[in-house]
C-alpha atoms as a PDB file:
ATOM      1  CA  UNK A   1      91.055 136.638  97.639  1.00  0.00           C
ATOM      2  CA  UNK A   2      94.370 138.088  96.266  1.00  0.00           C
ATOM      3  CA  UNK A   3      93.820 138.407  92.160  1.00  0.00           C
ATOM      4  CA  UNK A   4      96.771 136.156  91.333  1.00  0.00           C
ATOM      5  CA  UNK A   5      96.717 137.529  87.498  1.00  0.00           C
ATOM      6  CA  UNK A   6      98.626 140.845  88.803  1.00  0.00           C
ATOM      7  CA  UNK A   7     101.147 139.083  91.040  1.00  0.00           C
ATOM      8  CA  UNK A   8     105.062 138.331  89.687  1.00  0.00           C
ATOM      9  CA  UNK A   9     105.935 135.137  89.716  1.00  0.00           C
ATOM     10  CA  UNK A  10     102.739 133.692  89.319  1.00  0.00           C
ATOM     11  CA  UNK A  11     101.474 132.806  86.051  1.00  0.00           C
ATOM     12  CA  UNK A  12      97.325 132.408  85.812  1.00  0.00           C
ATOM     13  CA  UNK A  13      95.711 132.499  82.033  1.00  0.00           C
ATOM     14  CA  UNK A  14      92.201 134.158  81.867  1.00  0.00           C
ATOM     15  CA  UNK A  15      90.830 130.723  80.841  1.00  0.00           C
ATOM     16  CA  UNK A  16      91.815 129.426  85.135  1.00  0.00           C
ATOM     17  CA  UNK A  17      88.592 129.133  86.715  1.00  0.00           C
ATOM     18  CA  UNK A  18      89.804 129.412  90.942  1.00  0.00           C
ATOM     19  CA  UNK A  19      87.786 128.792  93.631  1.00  0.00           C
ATOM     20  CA  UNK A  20      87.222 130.713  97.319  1.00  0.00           C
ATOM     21  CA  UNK A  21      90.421 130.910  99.286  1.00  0.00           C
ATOM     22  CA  UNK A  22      92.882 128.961  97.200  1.00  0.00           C
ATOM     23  CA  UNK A  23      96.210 129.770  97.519  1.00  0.00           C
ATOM     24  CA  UNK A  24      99.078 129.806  95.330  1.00  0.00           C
ATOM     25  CA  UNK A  25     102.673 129.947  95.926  1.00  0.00           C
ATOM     26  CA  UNK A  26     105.256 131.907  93.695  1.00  0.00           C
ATOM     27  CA  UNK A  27     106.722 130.592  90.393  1.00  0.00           C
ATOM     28  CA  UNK A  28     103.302 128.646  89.332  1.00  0.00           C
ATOM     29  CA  UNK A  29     101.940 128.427  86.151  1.00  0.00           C
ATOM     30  CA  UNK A  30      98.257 127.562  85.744  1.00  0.00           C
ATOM     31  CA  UNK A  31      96.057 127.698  82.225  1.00  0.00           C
ATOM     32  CA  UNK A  32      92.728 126.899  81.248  1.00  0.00           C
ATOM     33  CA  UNK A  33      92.463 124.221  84.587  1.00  0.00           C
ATOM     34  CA  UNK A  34      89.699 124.927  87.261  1.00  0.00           C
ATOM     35  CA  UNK A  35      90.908 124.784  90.883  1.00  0.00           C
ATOM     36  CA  UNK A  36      88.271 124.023  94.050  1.00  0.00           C
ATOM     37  CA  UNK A  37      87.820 126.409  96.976  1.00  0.00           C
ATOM     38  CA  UNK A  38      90.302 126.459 100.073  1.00  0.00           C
ATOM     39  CA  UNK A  39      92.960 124.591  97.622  1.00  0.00           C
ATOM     40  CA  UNK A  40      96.382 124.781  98.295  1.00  0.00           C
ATOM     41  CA  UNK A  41      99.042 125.173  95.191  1.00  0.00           C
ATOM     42  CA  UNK A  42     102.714 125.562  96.246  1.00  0.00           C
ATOM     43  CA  UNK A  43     105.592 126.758  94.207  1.00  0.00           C
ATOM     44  CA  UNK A  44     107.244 125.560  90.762  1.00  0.00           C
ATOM     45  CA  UNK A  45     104.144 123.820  89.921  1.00  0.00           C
ATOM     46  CA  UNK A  46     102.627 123.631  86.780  1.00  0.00           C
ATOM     47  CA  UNK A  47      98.927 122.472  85.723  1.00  0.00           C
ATOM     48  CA  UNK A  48      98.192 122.229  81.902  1.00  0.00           C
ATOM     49  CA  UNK A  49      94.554 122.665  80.336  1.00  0.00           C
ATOM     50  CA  UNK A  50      92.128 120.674  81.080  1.00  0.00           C
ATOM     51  CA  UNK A  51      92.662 119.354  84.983  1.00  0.00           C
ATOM     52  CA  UNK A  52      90.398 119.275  87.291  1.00  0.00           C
ATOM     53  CA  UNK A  53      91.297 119.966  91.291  1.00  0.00           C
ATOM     54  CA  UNK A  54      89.147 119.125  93.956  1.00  0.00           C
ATOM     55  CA  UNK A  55      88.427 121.832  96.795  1.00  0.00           C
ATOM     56  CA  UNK A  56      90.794 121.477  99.783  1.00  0.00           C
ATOM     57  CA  UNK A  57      93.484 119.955  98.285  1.00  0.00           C
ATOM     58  CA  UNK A  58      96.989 120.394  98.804  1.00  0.00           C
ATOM     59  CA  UNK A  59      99.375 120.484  95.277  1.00  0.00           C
ATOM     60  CA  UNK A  60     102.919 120.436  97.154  1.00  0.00           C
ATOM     61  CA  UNK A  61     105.970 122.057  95.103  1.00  0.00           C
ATOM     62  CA  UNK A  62     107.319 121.196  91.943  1.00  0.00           C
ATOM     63  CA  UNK A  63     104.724 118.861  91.009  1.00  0.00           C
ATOM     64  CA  UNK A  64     103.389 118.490  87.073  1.00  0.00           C
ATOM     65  CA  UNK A  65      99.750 117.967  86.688  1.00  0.00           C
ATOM     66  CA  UNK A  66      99.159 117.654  82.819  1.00  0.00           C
ATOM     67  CA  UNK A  67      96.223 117.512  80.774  1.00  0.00           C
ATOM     68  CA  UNK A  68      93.763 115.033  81.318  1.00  0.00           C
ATOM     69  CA  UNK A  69      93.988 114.546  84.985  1.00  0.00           C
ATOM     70  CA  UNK A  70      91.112 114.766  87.438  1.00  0.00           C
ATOM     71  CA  UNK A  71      91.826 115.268  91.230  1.00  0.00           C
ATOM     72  CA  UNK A  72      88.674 115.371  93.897  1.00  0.00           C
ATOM     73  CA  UNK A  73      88.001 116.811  97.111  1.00  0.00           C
ATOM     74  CA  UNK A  74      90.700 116.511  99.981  1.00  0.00           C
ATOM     75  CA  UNK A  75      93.659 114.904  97.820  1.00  0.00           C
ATOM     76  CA  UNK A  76      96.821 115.241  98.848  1.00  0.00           C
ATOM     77  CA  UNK A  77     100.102 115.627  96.094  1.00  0.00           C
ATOM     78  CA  UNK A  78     103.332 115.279  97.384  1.00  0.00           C
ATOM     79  CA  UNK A  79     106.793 117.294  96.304  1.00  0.00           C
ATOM     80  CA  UNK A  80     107.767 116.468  92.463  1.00  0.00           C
ATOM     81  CA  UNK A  81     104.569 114.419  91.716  1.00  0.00           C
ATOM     82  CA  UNK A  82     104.561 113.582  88.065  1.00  0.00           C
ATOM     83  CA  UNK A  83     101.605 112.627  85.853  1.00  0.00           C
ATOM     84  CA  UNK A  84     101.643 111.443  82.297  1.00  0.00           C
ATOM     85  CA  UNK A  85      99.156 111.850  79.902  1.00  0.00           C
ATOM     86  CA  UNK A  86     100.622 109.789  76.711  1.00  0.00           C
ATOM     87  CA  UNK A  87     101.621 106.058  76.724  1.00  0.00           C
ATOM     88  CA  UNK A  88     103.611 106.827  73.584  1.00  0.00           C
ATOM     89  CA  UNK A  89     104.984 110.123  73.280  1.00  0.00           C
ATOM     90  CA  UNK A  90     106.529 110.913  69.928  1.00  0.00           C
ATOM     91  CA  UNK A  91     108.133 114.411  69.135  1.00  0.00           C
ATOM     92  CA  UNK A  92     107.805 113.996  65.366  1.00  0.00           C
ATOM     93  CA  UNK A  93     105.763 111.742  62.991  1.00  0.00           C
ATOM     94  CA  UNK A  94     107.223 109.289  60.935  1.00  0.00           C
ATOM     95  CA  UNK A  95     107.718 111.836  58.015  1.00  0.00           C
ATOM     96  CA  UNK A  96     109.860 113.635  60.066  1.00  0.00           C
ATOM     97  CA  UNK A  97     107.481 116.411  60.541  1.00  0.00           C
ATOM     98  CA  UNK A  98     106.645 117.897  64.154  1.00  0.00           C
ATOM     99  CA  UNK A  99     103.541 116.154  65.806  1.00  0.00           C
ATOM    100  CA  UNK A 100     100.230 118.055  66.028  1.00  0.00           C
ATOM    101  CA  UNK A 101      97.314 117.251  68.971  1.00  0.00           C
ATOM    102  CA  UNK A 102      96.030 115.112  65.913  1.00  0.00           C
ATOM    103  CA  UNK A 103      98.972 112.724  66.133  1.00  0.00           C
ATOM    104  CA  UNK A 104      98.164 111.214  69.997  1.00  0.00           C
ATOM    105  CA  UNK A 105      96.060 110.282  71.954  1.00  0.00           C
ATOM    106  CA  UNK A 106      95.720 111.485  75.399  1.00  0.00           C
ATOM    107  CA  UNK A 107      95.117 109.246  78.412  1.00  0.00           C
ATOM    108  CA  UNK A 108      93.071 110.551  81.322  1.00  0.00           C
ATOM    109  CA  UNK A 109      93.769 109.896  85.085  1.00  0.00           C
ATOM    110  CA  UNK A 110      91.663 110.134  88.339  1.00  0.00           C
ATOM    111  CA  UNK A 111      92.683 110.092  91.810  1.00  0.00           C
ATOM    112  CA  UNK A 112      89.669 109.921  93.977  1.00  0.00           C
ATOM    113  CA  UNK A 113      88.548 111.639  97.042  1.00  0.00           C
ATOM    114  CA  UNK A 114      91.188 111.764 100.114  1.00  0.00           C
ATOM    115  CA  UNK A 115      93.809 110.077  98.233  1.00  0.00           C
ATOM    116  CA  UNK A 116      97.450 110.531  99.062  1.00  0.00           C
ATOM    117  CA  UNK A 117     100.043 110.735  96.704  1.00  0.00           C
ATOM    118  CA  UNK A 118     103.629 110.489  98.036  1.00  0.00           C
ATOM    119  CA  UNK A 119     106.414 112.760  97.057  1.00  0.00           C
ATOM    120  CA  UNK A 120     108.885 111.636  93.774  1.00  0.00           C
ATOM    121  CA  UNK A 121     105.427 109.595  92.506  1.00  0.00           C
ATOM    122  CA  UNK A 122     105.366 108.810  89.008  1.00  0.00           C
ATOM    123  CA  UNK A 123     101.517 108.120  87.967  1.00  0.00           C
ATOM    124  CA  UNK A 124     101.472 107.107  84.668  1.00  0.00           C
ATOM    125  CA  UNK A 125      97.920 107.846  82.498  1.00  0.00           C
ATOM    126  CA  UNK A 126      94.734 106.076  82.024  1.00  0.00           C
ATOM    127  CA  UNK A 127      94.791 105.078  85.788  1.00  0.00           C
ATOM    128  CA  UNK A 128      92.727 105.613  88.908  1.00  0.00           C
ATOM    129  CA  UNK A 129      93.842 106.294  92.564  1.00  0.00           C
ATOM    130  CA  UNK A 130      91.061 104.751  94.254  1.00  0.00           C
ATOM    131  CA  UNK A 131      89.051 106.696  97.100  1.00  0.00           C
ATOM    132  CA  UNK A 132      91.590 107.041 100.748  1.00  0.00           C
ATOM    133  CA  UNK A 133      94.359 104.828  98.669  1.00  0.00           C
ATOM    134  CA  UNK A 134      98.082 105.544  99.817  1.00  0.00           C
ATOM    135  CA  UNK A 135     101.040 105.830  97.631  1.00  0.00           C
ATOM    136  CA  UNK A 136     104.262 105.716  98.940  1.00  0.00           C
ATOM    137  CA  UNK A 137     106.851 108.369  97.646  1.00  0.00           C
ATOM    138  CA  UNK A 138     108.740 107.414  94.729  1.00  0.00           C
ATOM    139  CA  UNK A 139     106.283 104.907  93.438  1.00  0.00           C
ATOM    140  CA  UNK A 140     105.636 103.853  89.730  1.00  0.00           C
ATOM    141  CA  UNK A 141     101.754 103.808  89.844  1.00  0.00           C
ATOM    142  CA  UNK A 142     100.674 101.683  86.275  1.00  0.00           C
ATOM    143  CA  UNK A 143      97.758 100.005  87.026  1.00  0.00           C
ATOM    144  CA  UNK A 144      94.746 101.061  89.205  1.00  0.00           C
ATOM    145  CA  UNK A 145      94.878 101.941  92.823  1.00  0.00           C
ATOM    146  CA  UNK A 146      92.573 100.104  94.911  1.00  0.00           C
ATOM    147  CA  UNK A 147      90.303 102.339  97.004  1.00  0.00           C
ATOM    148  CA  UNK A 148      91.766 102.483 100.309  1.00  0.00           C
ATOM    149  CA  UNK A 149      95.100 100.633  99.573  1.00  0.00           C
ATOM    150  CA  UNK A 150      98.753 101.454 100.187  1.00  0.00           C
ATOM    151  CA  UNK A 151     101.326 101.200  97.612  1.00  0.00           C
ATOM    152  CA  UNK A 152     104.391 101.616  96.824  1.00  0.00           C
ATOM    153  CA  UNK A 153     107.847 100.604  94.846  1.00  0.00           C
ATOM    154  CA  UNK A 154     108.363 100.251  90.870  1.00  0.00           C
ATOM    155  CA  UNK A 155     106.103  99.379  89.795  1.00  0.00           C
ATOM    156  CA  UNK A 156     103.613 100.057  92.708  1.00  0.00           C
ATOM    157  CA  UNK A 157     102.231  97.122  94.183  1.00  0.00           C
ATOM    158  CA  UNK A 158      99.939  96.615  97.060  1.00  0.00           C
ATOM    159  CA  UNK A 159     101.292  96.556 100.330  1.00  0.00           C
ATOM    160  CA  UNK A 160      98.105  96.436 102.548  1.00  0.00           C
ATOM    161  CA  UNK A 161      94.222  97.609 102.027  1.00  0.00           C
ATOM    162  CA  UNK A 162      93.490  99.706 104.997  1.00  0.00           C
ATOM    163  CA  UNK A 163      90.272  98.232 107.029  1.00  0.00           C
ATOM    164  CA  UNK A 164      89.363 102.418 107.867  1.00  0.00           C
ATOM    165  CA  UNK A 165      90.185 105.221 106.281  1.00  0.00           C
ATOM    166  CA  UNK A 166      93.130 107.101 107.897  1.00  0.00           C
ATOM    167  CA  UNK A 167      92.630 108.662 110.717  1.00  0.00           C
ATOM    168  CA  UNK A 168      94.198 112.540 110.805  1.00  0.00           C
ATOM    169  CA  UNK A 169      95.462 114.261 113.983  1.00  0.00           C
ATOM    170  CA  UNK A 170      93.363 117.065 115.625  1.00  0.00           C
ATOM    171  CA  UNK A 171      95.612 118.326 117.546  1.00  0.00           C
ATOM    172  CA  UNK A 172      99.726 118.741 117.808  1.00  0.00           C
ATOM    173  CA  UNK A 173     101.238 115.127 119.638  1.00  0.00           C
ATOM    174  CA  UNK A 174     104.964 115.895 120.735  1.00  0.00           C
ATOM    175  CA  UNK A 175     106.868 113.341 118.979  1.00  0.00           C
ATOM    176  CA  UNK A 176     109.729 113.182 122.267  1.00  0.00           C
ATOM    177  CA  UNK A 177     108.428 113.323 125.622  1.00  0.00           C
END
């Protein structure tokens, strides 16, 4: 496995705790977050302190994982997936005077095992994606996901529960024949 602390473009604190075989694209910024074996990280993403990734997961680019989010095993994140970790975010007091980690409260978030997250999502904190849910790209997620339920729109509602978990492809289907 490369040693992404020596690489350009790539920014990995000494506090990043990386699994076997993950992967990470250029122009990624990672610190004091632990990421699970054979995970997938592409570029212009950022994940703050204190996230937790899953092993063979798939971050797509320019996605923002903040602090206070958990991810588990086999999750996919779409392009420009946004999590938010503060229900009321304040720069400055009401003295005036900047805010300090004192002055909020942060708000964690969980998306369970096999979820999908759909590119543009916004998934505000203090929620859970339940286990296999779907959500559709460009969704407003602010409530909890049911396990195994598609959602989508703003804010996300639920479209359908899925009687299965989704099935993946094994091998390449030709879309024209």
């Amino acid at each position: 496995m490369p040693d992404y602390r020596d690489q350009p473009n790539i920014c990995v604190s000494e506090d990043v705790q990386l699994g076997h075989g993950v992967r990470l694209s250029p122009f990624v910024n990672l610190y004091g977050c632990e990421v699970g074996d054979d995970t997938r990280v592409g570029a212009f993403v950022e994940v703050q302190r204190d996230v937790s990734i899953g092993k063979r997961c798939k971050i797509s680019s320019h996605s923002f994982l903040c602090s206070g989010v958990t991810i588990e095993d086999e999750v996919f994140i779409g392009h420009g997936v946004v999590f938010i970790n503060d229900r009321r975010p304040r720069a400055t007091r009401a003295d005036g005077e900047p805010q300090t980690e004192d002055d909020w409260m942060m708000e964690r978030t969980v998306i369970r095992k096999r979820a999908s997250i759909g590119s543009g999502a916004i998934i505000m904190c203090g929620v859970e994606i339940g286990e296999g849910a779907l959500v559709g790209a460009g969704a407003l997620v602010t409530r909890n996901v049911p396990a195994h339920s598609v959602v989508a729109g703003s804010p996300a509602r639920i479209l359908r529960q899925q009687q299965e978990p989704v099935q993946f492809r094994t091998t390449k289907q030709r879309h024209f024949q």
